[in-house]
N, C-alpha and C. Protein backbone atom coordinates (compact mmCIF):
# COMPACT_ATOMS: atom_id res chain seq x y z
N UNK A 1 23.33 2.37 -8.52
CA UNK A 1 22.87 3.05 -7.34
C UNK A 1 21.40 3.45 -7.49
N UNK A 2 20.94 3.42 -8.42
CA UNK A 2 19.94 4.58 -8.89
C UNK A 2 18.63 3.18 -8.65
N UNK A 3 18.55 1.64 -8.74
CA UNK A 3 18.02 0.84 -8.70
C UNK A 3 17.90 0.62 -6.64
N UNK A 4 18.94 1.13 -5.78
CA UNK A 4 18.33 0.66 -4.33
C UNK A 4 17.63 2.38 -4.07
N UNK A 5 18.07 3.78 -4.85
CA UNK A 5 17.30 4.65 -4.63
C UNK A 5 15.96 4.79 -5.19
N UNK A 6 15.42 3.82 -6.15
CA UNK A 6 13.96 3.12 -6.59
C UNK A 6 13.59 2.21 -5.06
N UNK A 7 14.52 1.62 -4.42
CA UNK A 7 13.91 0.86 -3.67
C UNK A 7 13.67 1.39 -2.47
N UNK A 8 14.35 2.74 -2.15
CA UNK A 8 14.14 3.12 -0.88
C UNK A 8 13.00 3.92 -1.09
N UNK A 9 12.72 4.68 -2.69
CA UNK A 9 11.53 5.68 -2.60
C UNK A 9 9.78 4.59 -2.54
N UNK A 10 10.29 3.60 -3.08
CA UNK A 10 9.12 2.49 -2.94
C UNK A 10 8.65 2.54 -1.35
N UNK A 11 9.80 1.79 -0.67
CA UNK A 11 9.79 1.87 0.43
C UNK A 11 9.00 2.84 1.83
N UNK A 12 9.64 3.96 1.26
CA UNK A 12 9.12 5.15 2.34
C UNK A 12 7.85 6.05 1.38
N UNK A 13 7.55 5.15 0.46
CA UNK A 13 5.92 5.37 -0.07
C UNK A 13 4.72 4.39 0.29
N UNK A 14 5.37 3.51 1.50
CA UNK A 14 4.51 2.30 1.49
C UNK A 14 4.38 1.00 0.63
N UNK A 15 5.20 1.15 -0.34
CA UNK A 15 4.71 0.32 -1.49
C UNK A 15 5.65 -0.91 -1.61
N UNK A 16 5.78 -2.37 -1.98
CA UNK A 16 6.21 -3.25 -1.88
C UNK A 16 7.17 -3.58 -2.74
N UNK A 17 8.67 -3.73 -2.18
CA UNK A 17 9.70 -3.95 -3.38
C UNK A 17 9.81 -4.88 -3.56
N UNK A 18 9.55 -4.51 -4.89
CA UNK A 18 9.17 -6.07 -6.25
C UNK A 18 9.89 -5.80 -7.34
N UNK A 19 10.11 -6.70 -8.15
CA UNK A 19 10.83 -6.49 -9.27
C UNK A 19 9.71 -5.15 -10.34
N UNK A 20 8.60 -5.95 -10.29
CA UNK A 20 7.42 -5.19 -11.15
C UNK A 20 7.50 -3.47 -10.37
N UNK A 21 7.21 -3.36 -9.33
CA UNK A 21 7.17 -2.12 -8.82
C UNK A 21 8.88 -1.18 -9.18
N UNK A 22 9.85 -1.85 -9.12
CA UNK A 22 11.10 -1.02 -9.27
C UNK A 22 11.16 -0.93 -10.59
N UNK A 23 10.60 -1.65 -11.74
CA UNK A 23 10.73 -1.15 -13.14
C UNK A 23 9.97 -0.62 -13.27
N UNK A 24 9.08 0.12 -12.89
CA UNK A 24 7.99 1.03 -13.24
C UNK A 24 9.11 2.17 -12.51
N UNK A 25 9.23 2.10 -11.55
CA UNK A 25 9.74 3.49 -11.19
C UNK A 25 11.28 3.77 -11.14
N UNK A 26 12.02 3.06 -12.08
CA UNK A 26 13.32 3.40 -12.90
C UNK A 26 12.20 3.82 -14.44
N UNK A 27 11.71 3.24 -14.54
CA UNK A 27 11.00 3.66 -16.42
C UNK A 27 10.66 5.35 -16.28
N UNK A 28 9.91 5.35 -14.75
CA UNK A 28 9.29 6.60 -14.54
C UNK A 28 10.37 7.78 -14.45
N UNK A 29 11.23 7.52 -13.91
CA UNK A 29 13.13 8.25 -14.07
C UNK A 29 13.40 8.05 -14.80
N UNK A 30 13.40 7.58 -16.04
CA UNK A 30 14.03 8.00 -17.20
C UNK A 30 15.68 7.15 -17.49
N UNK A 31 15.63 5.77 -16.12
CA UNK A 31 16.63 4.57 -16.77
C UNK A 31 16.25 3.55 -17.19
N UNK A 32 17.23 3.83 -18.08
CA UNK A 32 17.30 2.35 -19.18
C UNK A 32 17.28 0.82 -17.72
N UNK A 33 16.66 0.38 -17.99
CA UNK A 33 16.13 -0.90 -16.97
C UNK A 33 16.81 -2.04 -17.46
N UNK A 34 17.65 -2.59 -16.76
CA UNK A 34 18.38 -3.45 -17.02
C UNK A 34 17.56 -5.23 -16.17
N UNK A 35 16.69 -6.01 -16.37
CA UNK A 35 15.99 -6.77 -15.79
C UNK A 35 16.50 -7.66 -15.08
N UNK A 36 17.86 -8.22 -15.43
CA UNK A 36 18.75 -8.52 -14.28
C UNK A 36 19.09 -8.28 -13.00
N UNK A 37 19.61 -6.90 -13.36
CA UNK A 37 19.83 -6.18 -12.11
C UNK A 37 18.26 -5.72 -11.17
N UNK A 38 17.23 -5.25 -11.69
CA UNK A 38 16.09 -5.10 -11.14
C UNK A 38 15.92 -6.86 -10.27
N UNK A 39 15.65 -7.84 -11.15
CA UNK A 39 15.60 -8.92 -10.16
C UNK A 39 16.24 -9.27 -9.16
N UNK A 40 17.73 -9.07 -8.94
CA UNK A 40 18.46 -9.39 -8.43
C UNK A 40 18.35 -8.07 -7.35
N UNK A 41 18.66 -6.95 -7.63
CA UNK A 41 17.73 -6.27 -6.35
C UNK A 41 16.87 -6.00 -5.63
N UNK A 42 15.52 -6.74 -6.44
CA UNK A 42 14.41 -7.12 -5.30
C UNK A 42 15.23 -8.42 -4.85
N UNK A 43 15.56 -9.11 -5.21
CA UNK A 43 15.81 -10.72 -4.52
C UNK A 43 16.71 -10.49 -3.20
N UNK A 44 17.31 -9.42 -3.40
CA UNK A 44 18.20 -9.45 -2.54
C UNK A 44 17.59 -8.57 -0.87
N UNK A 45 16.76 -7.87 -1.77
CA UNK A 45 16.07 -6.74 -0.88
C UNK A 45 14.79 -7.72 0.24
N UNK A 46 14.56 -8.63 -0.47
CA UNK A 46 13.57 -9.52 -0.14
C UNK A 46 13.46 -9.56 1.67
N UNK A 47 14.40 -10.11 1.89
CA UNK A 47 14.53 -9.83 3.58
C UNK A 47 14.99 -9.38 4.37
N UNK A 48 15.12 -8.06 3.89
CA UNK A 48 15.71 -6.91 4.19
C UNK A 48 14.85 -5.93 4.98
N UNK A 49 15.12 -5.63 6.78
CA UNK A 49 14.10 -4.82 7.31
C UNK A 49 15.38 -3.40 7.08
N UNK A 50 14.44 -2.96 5.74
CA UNK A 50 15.20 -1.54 5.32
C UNK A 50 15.03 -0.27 6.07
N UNK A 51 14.12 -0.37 6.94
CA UNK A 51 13.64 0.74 8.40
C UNK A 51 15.43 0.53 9.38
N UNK A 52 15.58 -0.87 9.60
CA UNK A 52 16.64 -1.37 10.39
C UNK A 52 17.74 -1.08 9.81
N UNK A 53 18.17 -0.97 8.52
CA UNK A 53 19.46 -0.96 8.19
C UNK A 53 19.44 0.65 7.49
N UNK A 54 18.15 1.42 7.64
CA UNK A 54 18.87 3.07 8.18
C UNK A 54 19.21 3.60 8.91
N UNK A 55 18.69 3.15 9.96
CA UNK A 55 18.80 3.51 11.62
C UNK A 55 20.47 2.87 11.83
N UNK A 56 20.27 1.88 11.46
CA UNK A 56 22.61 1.33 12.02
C UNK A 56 22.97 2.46 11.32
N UNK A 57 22.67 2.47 9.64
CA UNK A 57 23.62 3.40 8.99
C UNK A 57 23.76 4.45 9.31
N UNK A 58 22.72 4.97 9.97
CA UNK A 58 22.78 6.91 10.73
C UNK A 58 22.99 6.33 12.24
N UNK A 59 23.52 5.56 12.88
CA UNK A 59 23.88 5.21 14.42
C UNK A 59 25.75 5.28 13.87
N UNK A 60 25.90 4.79 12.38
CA UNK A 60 27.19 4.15 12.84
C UNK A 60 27.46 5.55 12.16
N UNK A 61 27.36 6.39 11.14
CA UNK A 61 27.56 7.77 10.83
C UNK A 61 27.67 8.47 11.69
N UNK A 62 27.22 8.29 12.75
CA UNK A 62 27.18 9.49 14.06
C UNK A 62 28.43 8.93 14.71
N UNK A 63 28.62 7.74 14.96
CA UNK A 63 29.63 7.09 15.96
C UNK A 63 31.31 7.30 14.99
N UNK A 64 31.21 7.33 13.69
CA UNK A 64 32.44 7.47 12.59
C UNK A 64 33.16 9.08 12.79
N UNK A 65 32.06 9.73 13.01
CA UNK A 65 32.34 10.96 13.58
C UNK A 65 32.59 11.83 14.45
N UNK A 66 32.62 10.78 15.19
CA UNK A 66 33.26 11.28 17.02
C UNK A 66 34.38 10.90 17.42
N UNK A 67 35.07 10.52 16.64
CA UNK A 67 36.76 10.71 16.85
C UNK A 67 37.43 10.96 15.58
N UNK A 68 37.56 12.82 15.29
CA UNK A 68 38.18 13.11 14.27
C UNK A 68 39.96 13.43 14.84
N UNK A 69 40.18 13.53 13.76
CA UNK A 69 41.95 13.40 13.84
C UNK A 69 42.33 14.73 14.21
N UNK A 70 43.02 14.43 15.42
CA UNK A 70 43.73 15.56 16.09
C UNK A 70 44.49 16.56 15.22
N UNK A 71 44.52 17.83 14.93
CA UNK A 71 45.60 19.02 14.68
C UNK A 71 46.12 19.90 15.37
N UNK A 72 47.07 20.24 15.09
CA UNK A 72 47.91 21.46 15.95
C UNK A 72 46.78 22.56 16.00
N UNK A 73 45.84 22.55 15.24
CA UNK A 73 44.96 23.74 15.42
C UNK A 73 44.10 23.53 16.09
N UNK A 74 43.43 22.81 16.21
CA UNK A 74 42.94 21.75 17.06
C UNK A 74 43.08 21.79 18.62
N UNK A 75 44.66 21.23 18.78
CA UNK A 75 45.19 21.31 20.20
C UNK A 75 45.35 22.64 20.58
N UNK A 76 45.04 23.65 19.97
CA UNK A 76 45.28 25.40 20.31
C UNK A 76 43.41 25.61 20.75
N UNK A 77 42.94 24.88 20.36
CA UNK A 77 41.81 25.45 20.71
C UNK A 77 40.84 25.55 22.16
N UNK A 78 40.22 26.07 22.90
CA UNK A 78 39.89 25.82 23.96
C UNK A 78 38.61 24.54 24.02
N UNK A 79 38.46 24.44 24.97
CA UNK A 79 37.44 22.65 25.17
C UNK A 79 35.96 22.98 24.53
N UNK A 80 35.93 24.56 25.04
CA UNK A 80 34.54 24.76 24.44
C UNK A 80 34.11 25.09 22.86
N UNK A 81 35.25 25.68 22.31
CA UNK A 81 35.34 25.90 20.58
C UNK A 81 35.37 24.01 19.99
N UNK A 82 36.62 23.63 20.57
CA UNK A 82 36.38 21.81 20.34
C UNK A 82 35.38 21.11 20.13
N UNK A 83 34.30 21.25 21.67
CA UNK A 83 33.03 20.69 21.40
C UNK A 83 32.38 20.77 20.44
N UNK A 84 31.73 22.49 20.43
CA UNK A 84 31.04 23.04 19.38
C UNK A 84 31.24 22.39 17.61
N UNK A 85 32.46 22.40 17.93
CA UNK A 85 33.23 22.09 16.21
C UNK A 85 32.80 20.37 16.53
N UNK A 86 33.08 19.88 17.13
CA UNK A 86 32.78 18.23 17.02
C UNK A 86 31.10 18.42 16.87
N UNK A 87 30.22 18.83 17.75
CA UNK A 87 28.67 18.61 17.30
C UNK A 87 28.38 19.36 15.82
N UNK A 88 28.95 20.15 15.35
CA UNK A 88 28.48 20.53 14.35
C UNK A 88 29.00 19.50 13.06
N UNK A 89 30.41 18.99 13.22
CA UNK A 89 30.80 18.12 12.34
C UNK A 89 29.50 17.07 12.30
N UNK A 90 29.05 15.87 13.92
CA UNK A 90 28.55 15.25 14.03
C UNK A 90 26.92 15.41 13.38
N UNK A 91 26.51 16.31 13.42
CA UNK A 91 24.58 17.03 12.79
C UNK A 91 25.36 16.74 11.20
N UNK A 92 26.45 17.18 10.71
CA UNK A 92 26.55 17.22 9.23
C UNK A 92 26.67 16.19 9.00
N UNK A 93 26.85 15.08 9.57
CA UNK A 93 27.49 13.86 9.11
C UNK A 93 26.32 12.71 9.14
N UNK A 94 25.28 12.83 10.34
CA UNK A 94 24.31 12.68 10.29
C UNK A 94 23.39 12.91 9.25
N UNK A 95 23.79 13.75 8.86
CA UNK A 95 22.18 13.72 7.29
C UNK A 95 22.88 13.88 6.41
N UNK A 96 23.90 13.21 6.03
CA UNK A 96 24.29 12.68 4.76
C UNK A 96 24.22 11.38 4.47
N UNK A 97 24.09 11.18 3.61
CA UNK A 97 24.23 9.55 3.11
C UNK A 97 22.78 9.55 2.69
N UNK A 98 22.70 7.76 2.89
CA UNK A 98 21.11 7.23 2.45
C UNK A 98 19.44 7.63 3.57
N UNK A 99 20.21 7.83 4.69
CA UNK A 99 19.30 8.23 5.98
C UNK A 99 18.33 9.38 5.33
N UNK A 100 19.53 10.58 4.95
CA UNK A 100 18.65 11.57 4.70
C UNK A 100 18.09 11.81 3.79
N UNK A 101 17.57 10.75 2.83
CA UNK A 101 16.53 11.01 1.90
C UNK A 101 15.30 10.81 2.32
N UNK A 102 15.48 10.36 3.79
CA UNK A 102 14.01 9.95 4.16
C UNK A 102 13.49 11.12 5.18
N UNK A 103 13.97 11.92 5.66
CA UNK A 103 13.67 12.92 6.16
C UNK A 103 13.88 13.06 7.61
């Protein structure tokens, strides 16, 4: 994990993910660099519009979260406590994951 969170901080620093650039900044964190795996995650990253595949991942996080599973406590509640409790689930669910390291 710690090799695509090198690639996203590259990333949202401007800087070009390369094999050379992600072993400098796993060395700079303090992992053991495995050169395999560094190649094989720039190679893969290569044509990857990584702007595009945060935006689905925080579109489809928001959409995973708008139909939570009904409870008896739930069905006791009035429409307006419901809502409230669904947008607040939905904002938490939203800035978790990989989205919200970028701010």
């Amino acid at each position: 994990m710690e090799y695509v969170y090198a690639a996203m901080l590259l990333h949202k620093a401007g800087q070009d993910v390369n094999a050379k650039a992600l072993t400098k900044t796993l060395s700079a964190a303090g992992v053991s660099v495995d050169e395999a795996r560094v190649k094989a995650t720039a190679a893969a990253l290569a044509d990857v519009d990584i702007d595009k595949v945060i935006e689905e991942t925080q579109l489809a996080s928001a959409g995973a979260s708008a139909a939570p599973a009904a409870s008896a406590e739930a069905a006791q509640e009035s429409p307006v406590e419901a809502k409230e409790e669904k947008q607040k689930a939905s904002e938490e669910d939203v800035s978790e994951g990989l989205g919200a390291l970028f701010g």
